[in-house]
Protein backbone atom coordinates (compact mmCIF):
# COMPACT_ATOMS: atom_id res chain seq x y z
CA UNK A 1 158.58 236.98 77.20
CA UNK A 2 158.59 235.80 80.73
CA UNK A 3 162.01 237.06 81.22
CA UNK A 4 161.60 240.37 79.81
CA UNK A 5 158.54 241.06 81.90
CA UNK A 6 160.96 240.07 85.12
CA UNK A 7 163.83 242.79 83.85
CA UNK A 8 160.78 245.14 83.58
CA UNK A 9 159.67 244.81 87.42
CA UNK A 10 163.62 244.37 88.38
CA UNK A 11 163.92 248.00 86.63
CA UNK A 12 160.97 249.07 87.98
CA UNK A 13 161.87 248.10 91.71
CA UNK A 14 165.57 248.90 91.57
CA UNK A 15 164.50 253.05 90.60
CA UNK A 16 161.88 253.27 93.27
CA UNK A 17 164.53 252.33 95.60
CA UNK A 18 166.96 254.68 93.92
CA UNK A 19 164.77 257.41 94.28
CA UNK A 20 163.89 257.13 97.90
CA UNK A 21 167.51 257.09 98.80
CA UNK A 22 167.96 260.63 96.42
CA UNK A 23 164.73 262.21 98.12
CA UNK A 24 165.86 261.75 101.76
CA UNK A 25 166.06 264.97 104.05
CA UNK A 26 168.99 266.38 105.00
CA UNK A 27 167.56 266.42 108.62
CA UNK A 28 168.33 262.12 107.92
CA UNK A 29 171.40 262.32 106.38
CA UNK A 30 173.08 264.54 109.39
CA UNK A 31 171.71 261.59 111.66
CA UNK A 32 174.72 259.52 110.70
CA UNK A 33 177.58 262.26 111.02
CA UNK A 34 177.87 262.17 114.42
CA UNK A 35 179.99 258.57 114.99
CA UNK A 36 180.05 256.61 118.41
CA UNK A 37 181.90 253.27 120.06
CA UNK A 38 179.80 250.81 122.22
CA UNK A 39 182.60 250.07 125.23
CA UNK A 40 180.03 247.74 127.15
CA UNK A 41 177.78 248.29 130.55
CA UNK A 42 178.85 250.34 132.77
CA UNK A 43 181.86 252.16 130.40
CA UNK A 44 181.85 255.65 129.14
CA UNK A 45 180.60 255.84 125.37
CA UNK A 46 183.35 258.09 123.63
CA UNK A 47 181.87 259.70 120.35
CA UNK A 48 183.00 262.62 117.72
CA UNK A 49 180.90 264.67 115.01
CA UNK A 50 182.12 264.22 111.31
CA UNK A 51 179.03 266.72 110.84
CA UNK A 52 179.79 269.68 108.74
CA UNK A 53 177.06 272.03 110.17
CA UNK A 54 176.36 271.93 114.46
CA UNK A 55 174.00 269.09 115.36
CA UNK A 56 172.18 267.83 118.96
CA UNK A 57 172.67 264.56 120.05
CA UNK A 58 171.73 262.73 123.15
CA UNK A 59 172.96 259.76 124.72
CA UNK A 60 170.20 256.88 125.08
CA UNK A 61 171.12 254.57 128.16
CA UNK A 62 169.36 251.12 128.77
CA UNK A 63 168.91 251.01 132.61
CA UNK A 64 169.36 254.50 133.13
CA UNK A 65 167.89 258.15 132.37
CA UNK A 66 168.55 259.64 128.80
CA UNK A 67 171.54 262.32 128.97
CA UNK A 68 169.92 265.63 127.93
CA UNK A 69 170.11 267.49 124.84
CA UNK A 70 173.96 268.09 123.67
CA UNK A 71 175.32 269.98 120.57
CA UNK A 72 178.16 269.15 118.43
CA UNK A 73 180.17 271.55 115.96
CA UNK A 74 181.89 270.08 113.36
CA UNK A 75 184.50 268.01 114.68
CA UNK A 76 184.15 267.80 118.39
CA UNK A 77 184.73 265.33 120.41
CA UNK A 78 182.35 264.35 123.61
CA UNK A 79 181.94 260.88 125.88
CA UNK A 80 178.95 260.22 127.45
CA UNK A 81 179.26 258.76 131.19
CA UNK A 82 177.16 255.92 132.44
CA UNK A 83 174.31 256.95 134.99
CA UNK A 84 174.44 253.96 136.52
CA UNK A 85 176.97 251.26 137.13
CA UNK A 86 174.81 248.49 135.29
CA UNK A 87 174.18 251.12 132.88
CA UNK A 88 174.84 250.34 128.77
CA UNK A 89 174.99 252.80 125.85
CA UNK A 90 171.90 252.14 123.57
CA UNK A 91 173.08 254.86 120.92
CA UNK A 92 172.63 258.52 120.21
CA UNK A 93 169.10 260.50 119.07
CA UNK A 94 168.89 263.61 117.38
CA UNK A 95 167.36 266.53 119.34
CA UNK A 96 167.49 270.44 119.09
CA UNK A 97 170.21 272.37 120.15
């Protein structure tokens, strides 16, 4: 009995999980299309869009002012340049093109 009820709330647990992941928006799925490379502080932060529809990006910089709003078309290529010497590449955030 005891292990039947545990299959039950496995089950249970492992399709809520499922169905989060199936109900997502496309608005977070697009997030992850456009790929970067962390090069370290004070390097340029090459990325590329494996997006199939045009996205905005914008670099985030620790030490240093946000680039502004950027868009992408399916497969172009862009690198982001430090603002600041002891600048580092924190990542990209989606924003309207």
């Amino acid at each position: 009995m005891r292990t039947r009820a545990a299959l039950s709330v496995g089950t249970i647990l492992m399709s809520s999980v499922g169905l989060g992941m199936a109900t997502a928006s496309p608005a977070a799925a697009a997030w992850d299309c456009v790929r970067h490379t962390y090069q370290g502080i004070g390097k340029p932060a090459p990325t590329w869009s494996t997006c199939s529809v045009t996205v905005g990006r914008k670099a985030i910089w620790s030490y240093g002012p946000d680039s502004s709003c950027k868009k992408y078309t399916p497969g172009q290529e862009r690198t982001f340049y430090p603002p600041y010497p002891i600048s580092a590449f924190d990542g990209l955030k989606a924003c309207k093109v």
